[in-house]
ModelCIF file with pLDDT and N, C-alpha, C, O atoms, coordinates in Angstrom:
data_MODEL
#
_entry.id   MODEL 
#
_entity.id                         1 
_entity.type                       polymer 
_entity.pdbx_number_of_molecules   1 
#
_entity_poly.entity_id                      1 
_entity_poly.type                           'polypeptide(L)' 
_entity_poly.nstd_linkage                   no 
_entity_poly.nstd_monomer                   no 
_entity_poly.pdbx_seq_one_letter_code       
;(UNK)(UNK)(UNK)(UNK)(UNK)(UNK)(UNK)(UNK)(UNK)(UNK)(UNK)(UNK)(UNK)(UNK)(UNK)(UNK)
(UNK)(UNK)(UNK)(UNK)(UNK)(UNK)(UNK)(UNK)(UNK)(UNK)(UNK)(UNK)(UNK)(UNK)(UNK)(UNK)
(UNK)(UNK)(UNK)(UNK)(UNK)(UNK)(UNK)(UNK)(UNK)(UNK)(UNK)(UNK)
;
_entity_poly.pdbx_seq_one_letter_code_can   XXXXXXXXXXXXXXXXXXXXXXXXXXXXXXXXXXXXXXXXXXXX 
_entity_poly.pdbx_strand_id                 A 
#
loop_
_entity_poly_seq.entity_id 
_entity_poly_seq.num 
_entity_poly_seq.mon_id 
_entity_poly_seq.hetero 
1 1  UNK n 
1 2  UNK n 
1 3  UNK n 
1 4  UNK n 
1 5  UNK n 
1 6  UNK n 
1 7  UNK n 
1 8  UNK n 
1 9  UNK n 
1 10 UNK n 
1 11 UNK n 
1 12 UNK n 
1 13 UNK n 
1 14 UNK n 
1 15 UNK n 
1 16 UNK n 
1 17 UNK n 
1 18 UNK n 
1 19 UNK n 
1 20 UNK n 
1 21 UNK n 
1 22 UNK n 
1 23 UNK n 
1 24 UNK n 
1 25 UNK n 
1 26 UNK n 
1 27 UNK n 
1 28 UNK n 
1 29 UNK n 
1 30 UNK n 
1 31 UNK n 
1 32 UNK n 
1 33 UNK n 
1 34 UNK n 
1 35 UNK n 
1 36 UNK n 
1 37 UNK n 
1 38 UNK n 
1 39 UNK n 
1 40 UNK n 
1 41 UNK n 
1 42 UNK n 
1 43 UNK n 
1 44 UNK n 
#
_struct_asym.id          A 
_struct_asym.entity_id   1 
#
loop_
_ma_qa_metric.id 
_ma_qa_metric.mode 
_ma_qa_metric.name 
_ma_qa_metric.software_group_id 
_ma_qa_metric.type 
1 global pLDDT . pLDDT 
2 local  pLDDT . pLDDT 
#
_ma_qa_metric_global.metric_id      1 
_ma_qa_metric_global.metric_value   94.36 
_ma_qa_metric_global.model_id       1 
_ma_qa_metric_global.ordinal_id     1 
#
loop_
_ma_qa_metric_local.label_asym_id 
_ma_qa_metric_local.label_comp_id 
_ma_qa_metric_local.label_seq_id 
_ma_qa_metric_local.metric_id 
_ma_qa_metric_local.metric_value 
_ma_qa_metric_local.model_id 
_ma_qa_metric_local.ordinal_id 
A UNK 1  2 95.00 1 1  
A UNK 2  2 95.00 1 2  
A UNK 3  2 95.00 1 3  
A UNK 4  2 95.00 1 4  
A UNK 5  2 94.00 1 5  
A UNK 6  2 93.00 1 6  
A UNK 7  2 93.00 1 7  
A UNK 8  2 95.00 1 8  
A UNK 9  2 95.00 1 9  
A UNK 10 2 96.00 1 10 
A UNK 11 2 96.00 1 11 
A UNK 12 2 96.00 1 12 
A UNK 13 2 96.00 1 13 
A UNK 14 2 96.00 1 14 
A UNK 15 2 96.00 1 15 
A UNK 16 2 96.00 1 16 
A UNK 17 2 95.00 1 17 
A UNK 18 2 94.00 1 18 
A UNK 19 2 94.00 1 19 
A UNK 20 2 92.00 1 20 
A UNK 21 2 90.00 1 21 
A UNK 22 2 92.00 1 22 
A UNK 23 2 91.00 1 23 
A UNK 24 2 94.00 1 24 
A UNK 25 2 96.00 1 25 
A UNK 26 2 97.00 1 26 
A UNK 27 2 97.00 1 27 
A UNK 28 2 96.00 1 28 
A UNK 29 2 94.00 1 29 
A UNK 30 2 91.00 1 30 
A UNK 31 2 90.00 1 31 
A UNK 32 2 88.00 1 32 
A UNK 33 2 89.00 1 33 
A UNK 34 2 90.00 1 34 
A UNK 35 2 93.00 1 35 
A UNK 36 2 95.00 1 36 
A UNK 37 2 96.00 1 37 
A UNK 38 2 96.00 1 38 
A UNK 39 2 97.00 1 39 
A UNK 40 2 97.00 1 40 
A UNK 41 2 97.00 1 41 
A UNK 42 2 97.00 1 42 
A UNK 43 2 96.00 1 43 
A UNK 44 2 96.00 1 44 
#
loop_
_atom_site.group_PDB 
_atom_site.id 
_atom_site.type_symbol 
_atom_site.label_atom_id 
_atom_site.label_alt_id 
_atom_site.label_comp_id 
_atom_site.label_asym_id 
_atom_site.label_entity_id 
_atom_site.label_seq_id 
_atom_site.pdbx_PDB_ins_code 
_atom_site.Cartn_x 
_atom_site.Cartn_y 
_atom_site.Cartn_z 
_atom_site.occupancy 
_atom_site.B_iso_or_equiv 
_atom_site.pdbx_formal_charge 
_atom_site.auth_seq_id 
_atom_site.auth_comp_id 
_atom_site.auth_asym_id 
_atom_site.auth_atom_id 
_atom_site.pdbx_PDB_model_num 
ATOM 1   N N  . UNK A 1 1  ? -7.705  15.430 2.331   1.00 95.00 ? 1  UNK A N  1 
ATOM 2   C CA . UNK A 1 1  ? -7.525  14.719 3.611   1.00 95.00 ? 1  UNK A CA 1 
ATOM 3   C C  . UNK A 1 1  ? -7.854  13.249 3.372   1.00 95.00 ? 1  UNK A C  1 
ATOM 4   O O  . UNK A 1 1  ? -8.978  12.809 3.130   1.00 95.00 ? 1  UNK A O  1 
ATOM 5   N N  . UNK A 1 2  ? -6.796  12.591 3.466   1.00 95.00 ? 2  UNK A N  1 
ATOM 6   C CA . UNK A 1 2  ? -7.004  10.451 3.168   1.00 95.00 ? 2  UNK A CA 1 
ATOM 7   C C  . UNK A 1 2  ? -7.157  10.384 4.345   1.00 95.00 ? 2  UNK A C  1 
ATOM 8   O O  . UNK A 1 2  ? -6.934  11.169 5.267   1.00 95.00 ? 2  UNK A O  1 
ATOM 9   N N  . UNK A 1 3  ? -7.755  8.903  4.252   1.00 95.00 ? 3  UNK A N  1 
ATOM 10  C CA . UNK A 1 3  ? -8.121  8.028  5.428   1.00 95.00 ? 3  UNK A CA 1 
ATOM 11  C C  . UNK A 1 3  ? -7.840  6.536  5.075   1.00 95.00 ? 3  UNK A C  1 
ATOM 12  O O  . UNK A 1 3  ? -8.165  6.333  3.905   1.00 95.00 ? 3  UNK A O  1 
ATOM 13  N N  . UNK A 1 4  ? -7.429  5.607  5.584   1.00 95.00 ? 4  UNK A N  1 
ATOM 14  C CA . UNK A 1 4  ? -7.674  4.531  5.068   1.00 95.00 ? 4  UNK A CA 1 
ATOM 15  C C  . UNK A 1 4  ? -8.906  4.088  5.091   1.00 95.00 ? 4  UNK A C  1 
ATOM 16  O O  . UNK A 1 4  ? -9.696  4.527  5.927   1.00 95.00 ? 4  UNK A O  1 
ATOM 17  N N  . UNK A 1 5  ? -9.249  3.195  4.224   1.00 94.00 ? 5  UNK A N  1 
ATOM 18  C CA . UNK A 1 5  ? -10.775 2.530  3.817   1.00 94.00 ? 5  UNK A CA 1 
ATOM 19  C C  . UNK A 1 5  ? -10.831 1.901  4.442   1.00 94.00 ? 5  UNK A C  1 
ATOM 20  O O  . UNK A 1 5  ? -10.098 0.922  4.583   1.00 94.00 ? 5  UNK A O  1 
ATOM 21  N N  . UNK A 1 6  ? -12.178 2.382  5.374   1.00 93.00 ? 6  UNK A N  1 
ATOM 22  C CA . UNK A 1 6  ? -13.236 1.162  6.491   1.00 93.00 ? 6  UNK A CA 1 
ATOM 23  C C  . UNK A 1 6  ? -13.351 -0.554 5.247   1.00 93.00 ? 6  UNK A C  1 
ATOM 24  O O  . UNK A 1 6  ? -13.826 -0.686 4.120   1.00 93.00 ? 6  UNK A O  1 
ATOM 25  N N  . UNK A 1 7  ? -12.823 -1.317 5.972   1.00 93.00 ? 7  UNK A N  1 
ATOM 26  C CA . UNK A 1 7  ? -13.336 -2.842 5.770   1.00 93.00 ? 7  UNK A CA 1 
ATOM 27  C C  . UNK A 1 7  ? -11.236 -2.672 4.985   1.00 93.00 ? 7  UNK A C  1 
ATOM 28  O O  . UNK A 1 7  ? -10.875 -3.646 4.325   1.00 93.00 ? 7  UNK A O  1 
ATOM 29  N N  . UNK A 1 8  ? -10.760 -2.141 5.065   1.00 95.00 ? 8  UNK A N  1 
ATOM 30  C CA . UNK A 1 8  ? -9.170  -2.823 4.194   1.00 95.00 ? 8  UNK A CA 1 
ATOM 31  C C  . UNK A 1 8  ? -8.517  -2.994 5.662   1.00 95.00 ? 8  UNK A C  1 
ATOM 32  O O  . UNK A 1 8  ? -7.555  -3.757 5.573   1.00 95.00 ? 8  UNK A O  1 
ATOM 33  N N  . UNK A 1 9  ? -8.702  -2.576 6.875   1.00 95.00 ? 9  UNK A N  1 
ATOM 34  C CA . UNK A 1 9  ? -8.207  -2.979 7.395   1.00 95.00 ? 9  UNK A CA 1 
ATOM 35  C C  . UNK A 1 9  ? -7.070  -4.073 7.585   1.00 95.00 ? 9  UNK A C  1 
ATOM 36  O O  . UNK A 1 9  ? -5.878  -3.804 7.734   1.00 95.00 ? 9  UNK A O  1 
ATOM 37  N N  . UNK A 1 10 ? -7.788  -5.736 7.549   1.00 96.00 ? 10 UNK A N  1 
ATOM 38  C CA . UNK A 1 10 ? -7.020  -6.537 7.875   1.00 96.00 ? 10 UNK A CA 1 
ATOM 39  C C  . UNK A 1 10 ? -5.863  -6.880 7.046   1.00 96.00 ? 10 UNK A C  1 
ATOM 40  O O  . UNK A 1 10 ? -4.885  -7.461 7.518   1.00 96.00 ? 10 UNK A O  1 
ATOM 41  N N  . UNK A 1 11 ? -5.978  -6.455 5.556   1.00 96.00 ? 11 UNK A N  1 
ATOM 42  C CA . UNK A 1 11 ? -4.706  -6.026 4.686   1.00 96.00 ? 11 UNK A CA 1 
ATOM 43  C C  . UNK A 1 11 ? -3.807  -4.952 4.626   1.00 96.00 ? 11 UNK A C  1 
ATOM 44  O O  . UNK A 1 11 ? -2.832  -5.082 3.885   1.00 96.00 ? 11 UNK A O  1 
ATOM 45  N N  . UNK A 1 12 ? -4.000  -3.543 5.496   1.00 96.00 ? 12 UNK A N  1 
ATOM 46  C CA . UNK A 1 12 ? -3.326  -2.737 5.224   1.00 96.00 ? 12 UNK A CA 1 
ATOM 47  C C  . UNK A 1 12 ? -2.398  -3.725 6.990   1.00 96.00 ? 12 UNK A C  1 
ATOM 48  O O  . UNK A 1 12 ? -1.190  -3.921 7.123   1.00 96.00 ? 12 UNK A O  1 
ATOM 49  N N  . UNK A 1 13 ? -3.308  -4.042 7.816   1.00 96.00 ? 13 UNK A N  1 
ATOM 50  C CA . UNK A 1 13 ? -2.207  -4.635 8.700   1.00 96.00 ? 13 UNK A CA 1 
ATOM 51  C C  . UNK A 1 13 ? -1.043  -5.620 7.736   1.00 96.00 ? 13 UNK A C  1 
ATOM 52  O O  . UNK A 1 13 ? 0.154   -5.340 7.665   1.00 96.00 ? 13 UNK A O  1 
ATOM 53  N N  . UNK A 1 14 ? -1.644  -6.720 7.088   1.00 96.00 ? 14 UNK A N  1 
ATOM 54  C CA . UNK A 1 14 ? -1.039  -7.885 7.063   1.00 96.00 ? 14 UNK A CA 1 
ATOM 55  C C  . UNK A 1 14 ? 0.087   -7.407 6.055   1.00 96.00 ? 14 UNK A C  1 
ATOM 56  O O  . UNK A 1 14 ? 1.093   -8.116 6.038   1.00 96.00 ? 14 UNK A O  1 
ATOM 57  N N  . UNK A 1 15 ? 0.054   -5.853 4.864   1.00 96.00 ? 15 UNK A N  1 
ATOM 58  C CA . UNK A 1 15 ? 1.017   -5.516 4.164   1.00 96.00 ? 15 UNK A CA 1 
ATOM 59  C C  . UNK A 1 15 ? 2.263   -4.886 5.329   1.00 96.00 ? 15 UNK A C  1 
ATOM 60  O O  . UNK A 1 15 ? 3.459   -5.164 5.250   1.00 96.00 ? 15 UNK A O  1 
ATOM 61  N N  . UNK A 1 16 ? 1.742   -4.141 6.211   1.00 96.00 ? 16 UNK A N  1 
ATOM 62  C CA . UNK A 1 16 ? 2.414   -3.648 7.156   1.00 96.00 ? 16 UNK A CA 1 
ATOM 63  C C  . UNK A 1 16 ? 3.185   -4.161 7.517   1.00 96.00 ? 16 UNK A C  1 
ATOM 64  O O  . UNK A 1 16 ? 4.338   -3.778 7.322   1.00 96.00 ? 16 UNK A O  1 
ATOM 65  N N  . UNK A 1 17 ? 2.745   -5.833 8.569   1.00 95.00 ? 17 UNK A N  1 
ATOM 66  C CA . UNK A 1 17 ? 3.591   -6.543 9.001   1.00 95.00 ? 17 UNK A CA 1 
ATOM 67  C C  . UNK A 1 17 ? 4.818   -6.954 8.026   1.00 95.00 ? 17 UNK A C  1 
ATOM 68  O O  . UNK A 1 17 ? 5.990   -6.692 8.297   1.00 95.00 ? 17 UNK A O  1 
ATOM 69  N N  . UNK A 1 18 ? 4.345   -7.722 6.704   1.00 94.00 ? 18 UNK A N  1 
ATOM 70  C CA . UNK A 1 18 ? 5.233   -8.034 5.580   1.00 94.00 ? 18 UNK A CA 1 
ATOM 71  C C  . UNK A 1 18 ? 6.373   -6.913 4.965   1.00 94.00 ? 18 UNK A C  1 
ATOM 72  O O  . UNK A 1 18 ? 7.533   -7.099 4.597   1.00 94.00 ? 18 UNK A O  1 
ATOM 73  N N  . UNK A 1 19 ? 5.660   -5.845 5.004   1.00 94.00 ? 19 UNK A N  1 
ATOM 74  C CA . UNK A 1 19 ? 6.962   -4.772 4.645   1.00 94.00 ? 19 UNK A CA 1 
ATOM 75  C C  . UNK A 1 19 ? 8.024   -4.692 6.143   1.00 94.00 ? 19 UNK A C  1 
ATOM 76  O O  . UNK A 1 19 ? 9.238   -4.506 6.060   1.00 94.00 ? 19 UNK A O  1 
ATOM 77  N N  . UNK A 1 20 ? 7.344   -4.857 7.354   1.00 92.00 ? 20 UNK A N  1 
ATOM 78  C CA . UNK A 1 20 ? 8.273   -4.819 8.287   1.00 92.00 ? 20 UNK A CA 1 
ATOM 79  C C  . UNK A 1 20 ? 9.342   -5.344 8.342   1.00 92.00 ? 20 UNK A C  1 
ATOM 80  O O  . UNK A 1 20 ? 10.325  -4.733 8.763   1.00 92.00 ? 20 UNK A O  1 
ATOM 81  N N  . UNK A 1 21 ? 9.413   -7.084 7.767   1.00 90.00 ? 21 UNK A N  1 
ATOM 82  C CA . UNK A 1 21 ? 10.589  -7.869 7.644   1.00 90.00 ? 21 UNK A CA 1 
ATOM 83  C C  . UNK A 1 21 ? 10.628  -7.748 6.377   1.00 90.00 ? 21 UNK A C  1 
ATOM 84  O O  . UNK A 1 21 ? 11.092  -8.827 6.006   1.00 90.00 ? 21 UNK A O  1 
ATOM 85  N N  . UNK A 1 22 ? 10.420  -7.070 5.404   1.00 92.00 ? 22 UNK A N  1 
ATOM 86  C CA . UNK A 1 22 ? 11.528  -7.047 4.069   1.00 92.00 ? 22 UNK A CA 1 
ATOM 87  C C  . UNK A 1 22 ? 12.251  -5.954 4.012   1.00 92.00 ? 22 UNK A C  1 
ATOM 88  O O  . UNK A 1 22 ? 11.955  -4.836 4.433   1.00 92.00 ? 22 UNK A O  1 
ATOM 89  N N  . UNK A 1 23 ? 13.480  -6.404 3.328   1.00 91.00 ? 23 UNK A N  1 
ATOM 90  C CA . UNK A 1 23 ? 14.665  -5.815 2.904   1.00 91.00 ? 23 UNK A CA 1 
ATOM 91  C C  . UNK A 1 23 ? 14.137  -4.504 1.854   1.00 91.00 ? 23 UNK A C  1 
ATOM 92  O O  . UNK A 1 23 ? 14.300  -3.316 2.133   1.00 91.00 ? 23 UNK A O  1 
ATOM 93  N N  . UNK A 1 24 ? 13.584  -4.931 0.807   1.00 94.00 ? 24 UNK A N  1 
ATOM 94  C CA . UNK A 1 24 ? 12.819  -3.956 -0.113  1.00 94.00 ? 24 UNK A CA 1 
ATOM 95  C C  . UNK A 1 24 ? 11.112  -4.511 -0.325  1.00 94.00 ? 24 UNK A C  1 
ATOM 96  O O  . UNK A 1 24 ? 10.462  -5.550 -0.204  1.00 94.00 ? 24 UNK A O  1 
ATOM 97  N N  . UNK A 1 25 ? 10.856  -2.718 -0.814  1.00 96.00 ? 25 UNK A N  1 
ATOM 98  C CA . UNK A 1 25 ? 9.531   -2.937 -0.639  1.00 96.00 ? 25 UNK A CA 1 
ATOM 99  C C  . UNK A 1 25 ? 9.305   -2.875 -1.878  1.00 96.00 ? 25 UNK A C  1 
ATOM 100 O O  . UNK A 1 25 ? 9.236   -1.647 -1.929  1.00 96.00 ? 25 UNK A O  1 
ATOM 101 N N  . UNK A 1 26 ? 9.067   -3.321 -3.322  1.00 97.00 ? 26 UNK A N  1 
ATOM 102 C CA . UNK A 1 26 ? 8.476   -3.179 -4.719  1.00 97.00 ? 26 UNK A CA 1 
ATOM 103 C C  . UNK A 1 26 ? 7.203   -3.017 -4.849  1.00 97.00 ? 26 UNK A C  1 
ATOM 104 O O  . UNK A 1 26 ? 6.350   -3.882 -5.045  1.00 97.00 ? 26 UNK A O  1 
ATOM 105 N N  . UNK A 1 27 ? 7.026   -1.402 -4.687  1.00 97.00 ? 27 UNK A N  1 
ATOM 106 C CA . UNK A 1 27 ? 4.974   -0.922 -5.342  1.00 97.00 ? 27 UNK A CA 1 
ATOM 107 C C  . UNK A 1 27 ? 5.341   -1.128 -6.794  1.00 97.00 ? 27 UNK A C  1 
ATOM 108 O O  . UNK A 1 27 ? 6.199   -0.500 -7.413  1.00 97.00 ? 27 UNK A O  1 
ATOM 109 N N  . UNK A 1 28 ? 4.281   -2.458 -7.417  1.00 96.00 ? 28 UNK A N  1 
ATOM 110 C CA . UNK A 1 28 ? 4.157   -2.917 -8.629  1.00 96.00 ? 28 UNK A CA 1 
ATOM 111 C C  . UNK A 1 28 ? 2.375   -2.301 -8.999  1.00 96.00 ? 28 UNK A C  1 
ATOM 112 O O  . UNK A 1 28 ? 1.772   -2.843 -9.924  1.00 96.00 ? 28 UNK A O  1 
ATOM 113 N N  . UNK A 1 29 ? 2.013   -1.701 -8.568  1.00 94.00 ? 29 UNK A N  1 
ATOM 114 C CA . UNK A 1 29 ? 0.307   -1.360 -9.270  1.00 94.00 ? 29 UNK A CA 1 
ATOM 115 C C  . UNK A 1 29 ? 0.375   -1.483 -10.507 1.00 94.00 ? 29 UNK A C  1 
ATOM 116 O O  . UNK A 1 29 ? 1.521   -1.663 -10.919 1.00 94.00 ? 29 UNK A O  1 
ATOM 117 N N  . UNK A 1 30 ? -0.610  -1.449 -11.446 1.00 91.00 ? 30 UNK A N  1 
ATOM 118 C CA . UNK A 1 30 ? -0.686  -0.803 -12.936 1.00 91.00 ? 30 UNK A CA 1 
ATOM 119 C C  . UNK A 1 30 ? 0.062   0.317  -13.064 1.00 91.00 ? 30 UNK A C  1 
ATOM 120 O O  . UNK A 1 30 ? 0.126   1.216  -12.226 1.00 91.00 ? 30 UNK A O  1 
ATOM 121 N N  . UNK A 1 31 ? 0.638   0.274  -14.118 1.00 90.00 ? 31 UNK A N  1 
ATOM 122 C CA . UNK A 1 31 ? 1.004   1.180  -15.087 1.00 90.00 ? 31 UNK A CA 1 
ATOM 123 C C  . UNK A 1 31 ? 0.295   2.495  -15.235 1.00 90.00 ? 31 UNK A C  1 
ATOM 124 O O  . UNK A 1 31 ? 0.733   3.228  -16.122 1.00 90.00 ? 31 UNK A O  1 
ATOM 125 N N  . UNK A 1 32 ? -0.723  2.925  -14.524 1.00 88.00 ? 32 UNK A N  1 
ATOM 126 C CA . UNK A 1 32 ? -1.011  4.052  -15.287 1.00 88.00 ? 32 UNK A CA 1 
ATOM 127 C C  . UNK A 1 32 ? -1.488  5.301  -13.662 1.00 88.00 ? 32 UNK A C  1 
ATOM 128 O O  . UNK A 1 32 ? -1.291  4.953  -12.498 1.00 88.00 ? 32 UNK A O  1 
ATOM 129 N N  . UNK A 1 33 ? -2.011  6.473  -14.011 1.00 89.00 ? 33 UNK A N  1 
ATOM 130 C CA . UNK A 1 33 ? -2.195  7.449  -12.592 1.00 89.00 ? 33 UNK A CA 1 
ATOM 131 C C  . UNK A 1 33 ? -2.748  6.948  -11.954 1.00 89.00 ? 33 UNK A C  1 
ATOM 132 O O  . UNK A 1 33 ? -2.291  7.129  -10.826 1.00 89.00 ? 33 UNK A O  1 
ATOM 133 N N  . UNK A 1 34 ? -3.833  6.140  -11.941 1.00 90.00 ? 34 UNK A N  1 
ATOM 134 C CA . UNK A 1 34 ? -4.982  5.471  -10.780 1.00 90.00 ? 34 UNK A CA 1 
ATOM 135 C C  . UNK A 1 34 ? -3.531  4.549  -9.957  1.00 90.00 ? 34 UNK A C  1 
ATOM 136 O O  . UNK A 1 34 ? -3.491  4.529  -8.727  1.00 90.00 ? 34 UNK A O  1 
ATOM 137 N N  . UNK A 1 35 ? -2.526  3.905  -10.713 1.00 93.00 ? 35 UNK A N  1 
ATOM 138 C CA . UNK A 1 35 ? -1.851  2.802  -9.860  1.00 93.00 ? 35 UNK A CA 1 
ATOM 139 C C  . UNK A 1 35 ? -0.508  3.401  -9.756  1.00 93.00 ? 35 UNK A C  1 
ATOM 140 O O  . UNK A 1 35 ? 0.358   2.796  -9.125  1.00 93.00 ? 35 UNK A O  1 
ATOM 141 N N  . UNK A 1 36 ? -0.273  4.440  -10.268 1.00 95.00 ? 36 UNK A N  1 
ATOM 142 C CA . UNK A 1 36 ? 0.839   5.040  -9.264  1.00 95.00 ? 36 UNK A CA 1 
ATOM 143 C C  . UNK A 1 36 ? 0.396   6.203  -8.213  1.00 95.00 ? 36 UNK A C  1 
ATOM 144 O O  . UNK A 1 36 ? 1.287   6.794  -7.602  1.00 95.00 ? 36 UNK A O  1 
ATOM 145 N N  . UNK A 1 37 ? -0.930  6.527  -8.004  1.00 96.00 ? 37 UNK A N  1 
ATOM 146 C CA . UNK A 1 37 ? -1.452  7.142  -6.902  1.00 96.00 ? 37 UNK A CA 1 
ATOM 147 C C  . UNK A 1 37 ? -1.896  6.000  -5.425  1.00 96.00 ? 37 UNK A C  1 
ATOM 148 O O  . UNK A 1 37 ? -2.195  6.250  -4.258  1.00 96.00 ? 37 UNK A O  1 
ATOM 149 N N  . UNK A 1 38 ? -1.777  4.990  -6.037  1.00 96.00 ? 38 UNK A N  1 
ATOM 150 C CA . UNK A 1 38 ? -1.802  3.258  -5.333  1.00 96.00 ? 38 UNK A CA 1 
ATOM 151 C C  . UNK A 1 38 ? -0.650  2.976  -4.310  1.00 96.00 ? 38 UNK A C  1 
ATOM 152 O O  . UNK A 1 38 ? -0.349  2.644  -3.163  1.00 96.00 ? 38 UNK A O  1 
ATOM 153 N N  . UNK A 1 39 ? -0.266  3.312  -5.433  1.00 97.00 ? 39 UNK A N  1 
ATOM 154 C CA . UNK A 1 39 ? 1.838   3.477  -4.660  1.00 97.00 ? 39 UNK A CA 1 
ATOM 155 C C  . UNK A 1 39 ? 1.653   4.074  -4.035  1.00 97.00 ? 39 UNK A C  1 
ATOM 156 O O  . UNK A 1 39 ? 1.424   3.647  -2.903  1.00 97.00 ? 39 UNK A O  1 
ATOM 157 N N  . UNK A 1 40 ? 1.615   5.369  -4.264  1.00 97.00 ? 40 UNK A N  1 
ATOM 158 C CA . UNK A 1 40 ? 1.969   6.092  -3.666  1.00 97.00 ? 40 UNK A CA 1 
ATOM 159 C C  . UNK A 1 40 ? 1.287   6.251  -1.841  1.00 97.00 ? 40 UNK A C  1 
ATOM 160 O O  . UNK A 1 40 ? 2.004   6.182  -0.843  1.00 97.00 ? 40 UNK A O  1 
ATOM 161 N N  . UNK A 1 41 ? -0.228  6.468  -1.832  1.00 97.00 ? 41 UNK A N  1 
ATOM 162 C CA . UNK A 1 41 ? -0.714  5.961  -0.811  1.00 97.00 ? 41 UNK A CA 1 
ATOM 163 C C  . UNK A 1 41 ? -0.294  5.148  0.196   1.00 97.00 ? 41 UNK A C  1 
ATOM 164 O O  . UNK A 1 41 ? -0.323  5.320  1.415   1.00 97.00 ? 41 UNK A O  1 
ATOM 165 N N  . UNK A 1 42 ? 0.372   3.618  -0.919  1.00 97.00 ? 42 UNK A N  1 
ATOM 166 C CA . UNK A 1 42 ? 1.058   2.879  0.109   1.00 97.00 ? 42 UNK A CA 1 
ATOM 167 C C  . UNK A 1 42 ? 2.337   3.060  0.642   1.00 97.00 ? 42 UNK A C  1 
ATOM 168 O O  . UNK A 1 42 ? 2.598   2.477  1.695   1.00 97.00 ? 42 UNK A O  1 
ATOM 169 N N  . UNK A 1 43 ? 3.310   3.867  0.026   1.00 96.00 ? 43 UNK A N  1 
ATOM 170 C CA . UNK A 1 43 ? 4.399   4.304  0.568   1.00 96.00 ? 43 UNK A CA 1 
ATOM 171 C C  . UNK A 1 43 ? 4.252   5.045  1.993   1.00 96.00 ? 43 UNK A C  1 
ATOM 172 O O  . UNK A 1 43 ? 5.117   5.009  2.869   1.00 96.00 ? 43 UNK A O  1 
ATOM 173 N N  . UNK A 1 44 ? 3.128   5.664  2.078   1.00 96.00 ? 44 UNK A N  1 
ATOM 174 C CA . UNK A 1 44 ? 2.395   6.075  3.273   1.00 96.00 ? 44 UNK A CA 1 
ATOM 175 C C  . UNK A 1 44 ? 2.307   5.308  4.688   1.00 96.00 ? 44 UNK A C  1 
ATOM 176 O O  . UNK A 1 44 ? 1.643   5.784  5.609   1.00 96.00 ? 44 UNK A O  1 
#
């Protein structure tokens, strides 16, 4: 069961807004499971 992280708040808004007006969204994390579980989260 995720939750978003108390205190990321004002960035998970300000990515929000920014993915709202783009055309495409590019999850660039690291290269490795910790940063494509990153992605993935944020595809969320």
């Amino acid at each position: 069961e995720y939750y978003p992280l108390k205190g990321k708040e004002e960035i998970i808004s300000e990515l929000q807004k920014a993915a709202k007006h783009a055309d495409r969204v590019y999850l660039a994390t690291d290269p490795d499971r910790e940063g494509e579980a990153i992605s993935w989260h944020l595809k969320y």
